[in-house]
N, C-alpha and C. Protein backbone atom coordinates (compact mmCIF):
# COMPACT_ATOMS: atom_id res chain seq x y z
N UNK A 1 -5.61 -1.98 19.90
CA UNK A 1 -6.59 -1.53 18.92
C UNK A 1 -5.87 -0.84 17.76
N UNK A 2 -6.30 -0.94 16.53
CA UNK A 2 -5.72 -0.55 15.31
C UNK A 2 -6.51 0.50 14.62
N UNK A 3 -5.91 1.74 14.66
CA UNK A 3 -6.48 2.61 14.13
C UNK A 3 -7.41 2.74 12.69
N UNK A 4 -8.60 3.14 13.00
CA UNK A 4 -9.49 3.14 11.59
C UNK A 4 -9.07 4.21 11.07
N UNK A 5 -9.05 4.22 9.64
CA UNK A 5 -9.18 5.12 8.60
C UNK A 5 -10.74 4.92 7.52
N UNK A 6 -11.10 6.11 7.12
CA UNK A 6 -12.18 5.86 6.07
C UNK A 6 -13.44 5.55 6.79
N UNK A 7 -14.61 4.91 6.15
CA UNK A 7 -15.88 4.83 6.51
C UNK A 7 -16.09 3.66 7.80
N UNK A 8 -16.80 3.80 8.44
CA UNK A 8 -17.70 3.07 9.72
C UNK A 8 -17.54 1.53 8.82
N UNK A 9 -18.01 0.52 9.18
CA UNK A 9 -18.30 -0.59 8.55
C UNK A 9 -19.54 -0.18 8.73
N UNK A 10 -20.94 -1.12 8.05
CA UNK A 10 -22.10 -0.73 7.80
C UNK A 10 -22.57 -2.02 9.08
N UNK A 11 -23.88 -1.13 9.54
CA UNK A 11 -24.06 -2.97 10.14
C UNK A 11 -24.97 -3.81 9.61
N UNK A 12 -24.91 -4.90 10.45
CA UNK A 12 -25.54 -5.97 9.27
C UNK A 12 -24.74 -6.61 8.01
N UNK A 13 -23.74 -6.05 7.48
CA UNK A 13 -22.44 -5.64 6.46
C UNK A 13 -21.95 -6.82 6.95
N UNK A 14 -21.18 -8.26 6.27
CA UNK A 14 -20.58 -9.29 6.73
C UNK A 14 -18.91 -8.59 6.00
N UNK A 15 -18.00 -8.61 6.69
CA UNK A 15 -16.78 -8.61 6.11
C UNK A 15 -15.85 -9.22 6.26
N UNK A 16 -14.86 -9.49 5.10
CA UNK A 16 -13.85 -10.53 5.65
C UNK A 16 -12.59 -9.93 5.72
N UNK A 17 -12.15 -10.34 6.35
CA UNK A 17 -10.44 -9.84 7.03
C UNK A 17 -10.10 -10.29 6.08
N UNK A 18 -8.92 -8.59 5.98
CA UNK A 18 -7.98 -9.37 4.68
C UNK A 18 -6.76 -8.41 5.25
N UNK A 19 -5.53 -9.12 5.53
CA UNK A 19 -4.56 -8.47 6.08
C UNK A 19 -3.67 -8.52 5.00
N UNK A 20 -2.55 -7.46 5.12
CA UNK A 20 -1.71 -7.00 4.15
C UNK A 20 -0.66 -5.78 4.20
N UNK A 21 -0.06 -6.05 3.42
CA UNK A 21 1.32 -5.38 3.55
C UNK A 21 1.47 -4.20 2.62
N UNK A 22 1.99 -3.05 3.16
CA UNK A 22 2.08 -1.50 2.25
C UNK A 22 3.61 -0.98 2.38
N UNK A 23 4.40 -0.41 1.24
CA UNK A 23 5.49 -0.06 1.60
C UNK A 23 5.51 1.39 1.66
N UNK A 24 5.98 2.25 2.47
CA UNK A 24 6.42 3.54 2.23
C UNK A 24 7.83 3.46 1.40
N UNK A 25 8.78 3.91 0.14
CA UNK A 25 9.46 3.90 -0.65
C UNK A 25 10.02 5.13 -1.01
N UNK A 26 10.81 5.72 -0.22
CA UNK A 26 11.96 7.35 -0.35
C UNK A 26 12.93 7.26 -0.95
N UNK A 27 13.28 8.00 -1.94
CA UNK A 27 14.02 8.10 -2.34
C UNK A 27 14.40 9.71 -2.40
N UNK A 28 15.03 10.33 -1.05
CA UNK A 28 15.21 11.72 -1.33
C UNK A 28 13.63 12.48 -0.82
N UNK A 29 13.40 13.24 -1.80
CA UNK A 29 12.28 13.75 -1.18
C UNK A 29 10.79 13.36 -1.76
N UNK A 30 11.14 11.89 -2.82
CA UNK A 30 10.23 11.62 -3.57
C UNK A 30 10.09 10.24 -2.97
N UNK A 31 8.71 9.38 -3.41
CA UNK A 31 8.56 8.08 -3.15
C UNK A 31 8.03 7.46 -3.97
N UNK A 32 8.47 6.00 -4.76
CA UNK A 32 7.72 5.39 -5.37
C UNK A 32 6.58 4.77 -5.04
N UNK A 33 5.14 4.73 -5.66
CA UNK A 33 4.24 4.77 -5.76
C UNK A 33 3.21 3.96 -6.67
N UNK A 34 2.70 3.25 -6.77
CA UNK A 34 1.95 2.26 -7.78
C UNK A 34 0.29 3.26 -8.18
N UNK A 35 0.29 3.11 -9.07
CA UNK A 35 -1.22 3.73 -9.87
C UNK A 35 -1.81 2.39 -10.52
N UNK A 36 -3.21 2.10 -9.45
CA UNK A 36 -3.66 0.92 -10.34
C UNK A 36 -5.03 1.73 -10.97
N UNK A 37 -4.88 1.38 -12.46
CA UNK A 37 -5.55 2.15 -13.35
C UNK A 37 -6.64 1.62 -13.45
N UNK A 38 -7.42 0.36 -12.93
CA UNK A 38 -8.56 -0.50 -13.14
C UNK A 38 -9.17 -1.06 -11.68
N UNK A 39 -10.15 -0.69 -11.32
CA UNK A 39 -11.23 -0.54 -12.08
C UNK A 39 -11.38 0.68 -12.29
N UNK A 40 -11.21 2.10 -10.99
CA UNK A 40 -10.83 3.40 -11.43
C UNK A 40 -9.81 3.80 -10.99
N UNK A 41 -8.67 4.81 -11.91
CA UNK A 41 -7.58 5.04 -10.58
C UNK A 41 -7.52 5.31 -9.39
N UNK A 42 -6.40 4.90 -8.69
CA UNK A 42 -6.31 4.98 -7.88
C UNK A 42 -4.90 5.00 -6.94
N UNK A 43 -3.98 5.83 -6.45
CA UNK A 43 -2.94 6.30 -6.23
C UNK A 43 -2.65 5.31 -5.29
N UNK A 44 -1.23 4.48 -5.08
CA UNK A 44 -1.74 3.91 -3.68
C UNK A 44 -0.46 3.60 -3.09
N UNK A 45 0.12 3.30 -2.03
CA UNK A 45 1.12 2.87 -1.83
C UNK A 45 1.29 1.58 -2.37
N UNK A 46 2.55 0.66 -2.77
CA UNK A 46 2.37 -0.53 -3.19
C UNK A 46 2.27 -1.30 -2.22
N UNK A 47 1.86 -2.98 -2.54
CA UNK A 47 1.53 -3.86 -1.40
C UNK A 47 0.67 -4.12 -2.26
N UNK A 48 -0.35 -5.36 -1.00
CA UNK A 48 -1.56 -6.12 -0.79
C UNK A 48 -1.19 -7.21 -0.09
N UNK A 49 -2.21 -8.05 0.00
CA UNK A 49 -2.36 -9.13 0.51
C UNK A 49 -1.18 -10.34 0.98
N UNK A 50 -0.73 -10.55 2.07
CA UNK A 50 0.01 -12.08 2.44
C UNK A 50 -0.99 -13.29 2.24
N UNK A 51 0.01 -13.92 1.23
CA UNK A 51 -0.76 -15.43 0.87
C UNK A 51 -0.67 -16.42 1.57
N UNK A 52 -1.49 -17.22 1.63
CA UNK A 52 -1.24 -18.28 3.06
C UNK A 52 0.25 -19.06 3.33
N UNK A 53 0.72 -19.17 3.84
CA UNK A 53 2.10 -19.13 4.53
C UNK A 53 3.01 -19.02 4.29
N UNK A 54 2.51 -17.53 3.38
CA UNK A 54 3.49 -16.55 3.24
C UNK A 54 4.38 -15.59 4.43
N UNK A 55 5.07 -14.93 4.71
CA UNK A 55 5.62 -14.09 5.99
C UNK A 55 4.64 -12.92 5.74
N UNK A 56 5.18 -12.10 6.61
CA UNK A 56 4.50 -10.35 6.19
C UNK A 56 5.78 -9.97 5.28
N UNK A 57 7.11 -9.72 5.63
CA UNK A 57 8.12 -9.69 4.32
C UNK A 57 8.33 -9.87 3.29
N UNK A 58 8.23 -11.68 3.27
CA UNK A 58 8.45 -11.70 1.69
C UNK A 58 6.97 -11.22 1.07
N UNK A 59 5.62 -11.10 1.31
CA UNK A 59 5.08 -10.38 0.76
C UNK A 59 5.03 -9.01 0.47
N UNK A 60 5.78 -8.43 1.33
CA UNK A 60 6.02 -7.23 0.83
C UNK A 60 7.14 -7.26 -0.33
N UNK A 61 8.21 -7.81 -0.43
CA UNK A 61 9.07 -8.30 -1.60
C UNK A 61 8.04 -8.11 -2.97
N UNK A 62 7.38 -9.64 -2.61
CA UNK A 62 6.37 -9.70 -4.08
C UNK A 62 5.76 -8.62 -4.22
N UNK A 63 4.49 -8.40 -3.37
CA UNK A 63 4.25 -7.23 -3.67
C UNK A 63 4.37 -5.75 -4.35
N UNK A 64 5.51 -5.87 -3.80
CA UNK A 64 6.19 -3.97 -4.33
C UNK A 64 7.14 -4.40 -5.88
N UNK A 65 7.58 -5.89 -5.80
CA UNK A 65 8.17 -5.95 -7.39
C UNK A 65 6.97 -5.71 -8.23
N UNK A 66 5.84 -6.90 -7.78
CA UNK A 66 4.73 -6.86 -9.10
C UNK A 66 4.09 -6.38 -9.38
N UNK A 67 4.31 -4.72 -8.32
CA UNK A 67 3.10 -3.07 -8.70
C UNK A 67 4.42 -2.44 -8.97
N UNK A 68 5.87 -2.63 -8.86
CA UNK A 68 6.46 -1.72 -9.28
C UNK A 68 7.07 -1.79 -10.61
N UNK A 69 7.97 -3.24 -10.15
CA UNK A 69 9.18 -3.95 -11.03
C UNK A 69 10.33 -3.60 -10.25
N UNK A 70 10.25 -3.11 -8.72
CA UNK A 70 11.08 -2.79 -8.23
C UNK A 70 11.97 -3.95 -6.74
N UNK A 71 13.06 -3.98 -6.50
CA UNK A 71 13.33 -4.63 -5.91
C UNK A 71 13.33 -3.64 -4.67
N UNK A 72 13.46 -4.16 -3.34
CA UNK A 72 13.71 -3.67 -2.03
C UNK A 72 14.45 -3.87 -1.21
N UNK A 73 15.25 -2.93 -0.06
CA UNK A 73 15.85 -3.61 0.92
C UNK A 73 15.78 -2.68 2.35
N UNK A 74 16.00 -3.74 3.03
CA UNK A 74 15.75 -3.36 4.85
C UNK A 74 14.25 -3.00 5.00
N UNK A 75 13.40 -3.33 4.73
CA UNK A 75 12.16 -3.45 5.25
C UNK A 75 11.86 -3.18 6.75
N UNK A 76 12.12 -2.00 7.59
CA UNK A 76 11.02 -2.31 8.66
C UNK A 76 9.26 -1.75 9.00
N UNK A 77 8.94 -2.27 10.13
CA UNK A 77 7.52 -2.07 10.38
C UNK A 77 7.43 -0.88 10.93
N UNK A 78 6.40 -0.07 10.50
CA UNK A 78 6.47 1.41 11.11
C UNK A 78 4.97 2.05 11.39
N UNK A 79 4.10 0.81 11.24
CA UNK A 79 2.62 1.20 11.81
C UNK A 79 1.79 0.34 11.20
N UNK A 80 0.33 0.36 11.60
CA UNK A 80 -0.07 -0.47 10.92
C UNK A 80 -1.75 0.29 11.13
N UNK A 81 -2.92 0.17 9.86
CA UNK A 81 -4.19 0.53 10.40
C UNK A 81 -5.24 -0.16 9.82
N UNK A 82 -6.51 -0.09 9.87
CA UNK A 82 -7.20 -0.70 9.14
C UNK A 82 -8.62 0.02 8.39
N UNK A 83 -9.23 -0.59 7.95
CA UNK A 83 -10.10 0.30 6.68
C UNK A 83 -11.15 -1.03 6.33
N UNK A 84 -12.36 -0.66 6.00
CA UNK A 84 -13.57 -1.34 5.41
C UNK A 84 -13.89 -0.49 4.04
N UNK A 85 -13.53 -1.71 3.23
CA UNK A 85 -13.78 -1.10 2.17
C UNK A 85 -14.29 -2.52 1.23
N UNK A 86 -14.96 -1.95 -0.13
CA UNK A 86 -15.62 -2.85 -0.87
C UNK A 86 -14.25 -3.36 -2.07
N UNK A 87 -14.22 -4.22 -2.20
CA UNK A 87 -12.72 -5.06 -3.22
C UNK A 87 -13.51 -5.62 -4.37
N UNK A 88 -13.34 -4.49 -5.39
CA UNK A 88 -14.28 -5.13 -6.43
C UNK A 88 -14.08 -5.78 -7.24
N UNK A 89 -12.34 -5.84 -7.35
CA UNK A 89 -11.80 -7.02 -8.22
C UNK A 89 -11.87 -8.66 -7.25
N UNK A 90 -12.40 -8.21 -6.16
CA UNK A 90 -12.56 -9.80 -5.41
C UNK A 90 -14.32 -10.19 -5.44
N UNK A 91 -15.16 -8.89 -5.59
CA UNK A 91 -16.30 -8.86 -5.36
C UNK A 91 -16.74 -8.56 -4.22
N UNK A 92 -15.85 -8.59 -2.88
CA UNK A 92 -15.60 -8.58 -1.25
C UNK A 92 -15.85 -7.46 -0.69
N UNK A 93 -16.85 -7.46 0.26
CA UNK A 93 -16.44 -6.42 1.51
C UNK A 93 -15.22 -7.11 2.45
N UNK A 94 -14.42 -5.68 2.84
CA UNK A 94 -13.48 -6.25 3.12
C UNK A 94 -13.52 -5.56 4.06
N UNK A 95 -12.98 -6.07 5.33
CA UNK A 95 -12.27 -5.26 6.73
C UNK A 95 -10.44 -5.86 6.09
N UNK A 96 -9.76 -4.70 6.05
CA UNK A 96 -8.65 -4.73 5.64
C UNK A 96 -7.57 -4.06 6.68
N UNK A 97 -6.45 -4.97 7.47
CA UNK A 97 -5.16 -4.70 8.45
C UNK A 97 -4.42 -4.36 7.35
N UNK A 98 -4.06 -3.14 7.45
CA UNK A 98 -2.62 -2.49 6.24
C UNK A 98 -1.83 -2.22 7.50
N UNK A 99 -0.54 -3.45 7.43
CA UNK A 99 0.87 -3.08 8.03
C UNK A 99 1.63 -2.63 6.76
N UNK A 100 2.10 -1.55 7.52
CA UNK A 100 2.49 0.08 6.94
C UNK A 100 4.57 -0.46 7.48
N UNK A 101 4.92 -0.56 5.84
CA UNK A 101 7.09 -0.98 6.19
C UNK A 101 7.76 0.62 5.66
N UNK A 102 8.91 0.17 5.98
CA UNK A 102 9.45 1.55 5.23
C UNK A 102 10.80 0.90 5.04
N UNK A 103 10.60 1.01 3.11
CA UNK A 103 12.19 0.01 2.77
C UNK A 103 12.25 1.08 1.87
N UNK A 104 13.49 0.51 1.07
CA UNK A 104 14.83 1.55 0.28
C UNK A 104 14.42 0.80 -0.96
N UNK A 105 14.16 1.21 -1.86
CA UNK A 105 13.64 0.73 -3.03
C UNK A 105 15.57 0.58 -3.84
N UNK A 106 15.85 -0.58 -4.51
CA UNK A 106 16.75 -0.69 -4.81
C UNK A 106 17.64 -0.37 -5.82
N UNK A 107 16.43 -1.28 -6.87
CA UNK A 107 16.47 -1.29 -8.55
C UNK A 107 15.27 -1.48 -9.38
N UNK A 108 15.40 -1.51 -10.20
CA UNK A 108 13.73 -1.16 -11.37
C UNK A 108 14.38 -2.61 -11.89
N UNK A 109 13.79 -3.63 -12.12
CA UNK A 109 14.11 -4.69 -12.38
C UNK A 109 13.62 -5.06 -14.28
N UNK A 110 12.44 -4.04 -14.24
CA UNK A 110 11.68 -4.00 -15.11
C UNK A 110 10.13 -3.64 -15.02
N UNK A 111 8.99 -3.48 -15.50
CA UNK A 111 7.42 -2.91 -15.97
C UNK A 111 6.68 -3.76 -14.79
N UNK A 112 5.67 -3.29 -13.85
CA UNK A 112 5.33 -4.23 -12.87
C UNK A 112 4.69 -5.14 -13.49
N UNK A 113 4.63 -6.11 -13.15
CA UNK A 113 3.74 -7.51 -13.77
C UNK A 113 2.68 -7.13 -12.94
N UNK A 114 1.66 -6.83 -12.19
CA UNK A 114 0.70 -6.56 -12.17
C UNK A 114 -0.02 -6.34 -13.10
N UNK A 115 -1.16 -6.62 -13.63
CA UNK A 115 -2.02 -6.16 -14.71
C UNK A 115 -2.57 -4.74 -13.63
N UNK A 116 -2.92 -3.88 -14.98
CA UNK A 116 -3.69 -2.48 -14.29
C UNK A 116 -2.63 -1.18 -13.65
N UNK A 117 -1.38 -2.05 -13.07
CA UNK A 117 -0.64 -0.89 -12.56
C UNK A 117 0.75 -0.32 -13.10
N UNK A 118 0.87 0.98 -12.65
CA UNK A 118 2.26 1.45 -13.21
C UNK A 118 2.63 1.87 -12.06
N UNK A 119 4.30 2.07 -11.92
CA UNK A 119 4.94 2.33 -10.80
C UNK A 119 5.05 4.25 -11.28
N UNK A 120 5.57 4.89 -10.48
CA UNK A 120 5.49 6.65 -10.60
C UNK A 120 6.25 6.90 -9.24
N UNK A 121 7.18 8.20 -9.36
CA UNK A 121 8.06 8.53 -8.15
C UNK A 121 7.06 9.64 -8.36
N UNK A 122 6.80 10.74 -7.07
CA UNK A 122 6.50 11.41 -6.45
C UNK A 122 7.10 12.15 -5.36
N UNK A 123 6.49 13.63 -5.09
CA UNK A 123 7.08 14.19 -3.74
C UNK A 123 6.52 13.53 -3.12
N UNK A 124 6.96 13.39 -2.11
CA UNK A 124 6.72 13.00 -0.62
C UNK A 124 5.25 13.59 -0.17
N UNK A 125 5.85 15.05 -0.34
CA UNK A 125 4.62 16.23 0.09
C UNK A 125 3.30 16.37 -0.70
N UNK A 126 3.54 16.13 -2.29
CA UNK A 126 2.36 15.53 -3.23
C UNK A 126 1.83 14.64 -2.59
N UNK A 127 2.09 13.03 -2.50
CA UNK A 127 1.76 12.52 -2.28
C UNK A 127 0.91 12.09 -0.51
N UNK A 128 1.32 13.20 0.45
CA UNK A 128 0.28 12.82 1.12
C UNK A 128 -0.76 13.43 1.22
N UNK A 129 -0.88 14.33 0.27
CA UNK A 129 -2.12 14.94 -0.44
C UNK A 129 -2.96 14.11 -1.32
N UNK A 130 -2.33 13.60 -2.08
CA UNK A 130 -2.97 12.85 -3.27
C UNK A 130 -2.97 11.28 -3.48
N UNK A 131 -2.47 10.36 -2.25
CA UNK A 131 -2.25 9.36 -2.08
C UNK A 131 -4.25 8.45 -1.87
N UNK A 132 -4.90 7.74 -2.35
CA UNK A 132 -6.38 7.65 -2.28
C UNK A 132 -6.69 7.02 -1.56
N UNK A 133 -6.10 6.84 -0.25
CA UNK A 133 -6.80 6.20 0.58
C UNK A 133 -6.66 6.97 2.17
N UNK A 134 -7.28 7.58 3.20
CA UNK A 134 -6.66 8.50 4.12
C UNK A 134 -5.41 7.72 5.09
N UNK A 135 -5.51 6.79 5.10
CA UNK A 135 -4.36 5.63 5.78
C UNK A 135 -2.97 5.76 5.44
N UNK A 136 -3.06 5.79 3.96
CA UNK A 136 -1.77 5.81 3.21
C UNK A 136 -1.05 7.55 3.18
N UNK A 137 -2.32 7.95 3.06
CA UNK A 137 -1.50 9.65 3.04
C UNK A 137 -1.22 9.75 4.76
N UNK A 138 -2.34 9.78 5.90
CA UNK A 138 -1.32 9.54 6.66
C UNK A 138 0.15 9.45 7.10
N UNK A 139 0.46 7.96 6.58
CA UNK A 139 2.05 7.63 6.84
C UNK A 139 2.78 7.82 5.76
N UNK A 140 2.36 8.40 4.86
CA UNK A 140 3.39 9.87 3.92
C UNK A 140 3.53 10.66 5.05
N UNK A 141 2.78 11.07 5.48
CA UNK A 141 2.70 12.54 5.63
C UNK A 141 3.99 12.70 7.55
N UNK A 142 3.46 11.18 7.81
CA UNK A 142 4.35 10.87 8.79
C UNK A 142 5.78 10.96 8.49
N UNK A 143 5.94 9.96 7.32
CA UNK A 143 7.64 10.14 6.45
C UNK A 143 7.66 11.62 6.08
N UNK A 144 7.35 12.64 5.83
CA UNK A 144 7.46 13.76 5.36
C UNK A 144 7.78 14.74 6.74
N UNK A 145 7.33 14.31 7.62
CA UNK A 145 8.02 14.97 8.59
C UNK A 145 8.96 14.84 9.22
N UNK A 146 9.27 13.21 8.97
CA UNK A 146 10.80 13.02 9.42
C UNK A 146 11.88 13.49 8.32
N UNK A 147 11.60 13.78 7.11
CA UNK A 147 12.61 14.26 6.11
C UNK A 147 13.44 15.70 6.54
């Protein structure tokens, strides 16, 4: 069983699974971080979605370049939870699996190609305060105690 974070699902509520990949990103006592500014902000670890036969890896790759501009390395898995939430850039209720990696952010390659987001370093300790989803501050707050 995979730990819930956030609201009950509603019933009656149809949702679709949408599994996906989140990086935790340390550098010291700070972590990079994606801010997607649309539709409202929202602080978040980077990630989303594996595309169909895609790995869980290399989506985390894409992922964290095209919310950061950042490259990654040594990726491992370090938890994973899930969340019902409404995806309004899909229109979707979503039941959403966030497997939770923890890689070494490398190089800034350049501006994320994501539309809407900017990449931002952070404390560690900020951020599992202020991270917007309770899942994600969570496993800050997990990395913050191993520091």
């Amino acid at each position: 069983m995979i730990r819930r974070f956030g609201e009950s699902p509603e019933r009656g509520r149809n949702y679709t699974r949408r599994i996906g990949v989140y990086s935790l990103l340390p550098q010291g006592d700070r972590l990079l971080l994606t801010c997607q500014r649309q539709p409202d902000p929202d602080l978040q670890l980077p990630g989303g979605g594996i595309d169909p036969g895609e790995s869980p890896v290399a989506a985390l790759h894409r992922e964290v370049f095209e919310e950061t501009g950042w490259s990654i390395a040594t990726p491992r898995r370090v938890g994973a939870f899930r969340r019902f939430v409404f995806m309004p850039e899909y229109d979707l209720w979503a039941e959403k699996i966030c497997l939770i990696y923890c890689a070494r952010p490398v190089r800034c390659k350049g501006l994320p190609t994501e539309p809407f987001h900017e990449a931002l370093w952070m404390r560690t300790a900020d951020a599992a305060h202020l991270l917007g989803n309770a899942g994600d501050r969570h496993f800050a707050s997990l990395l913050l105690r191993d520091l």
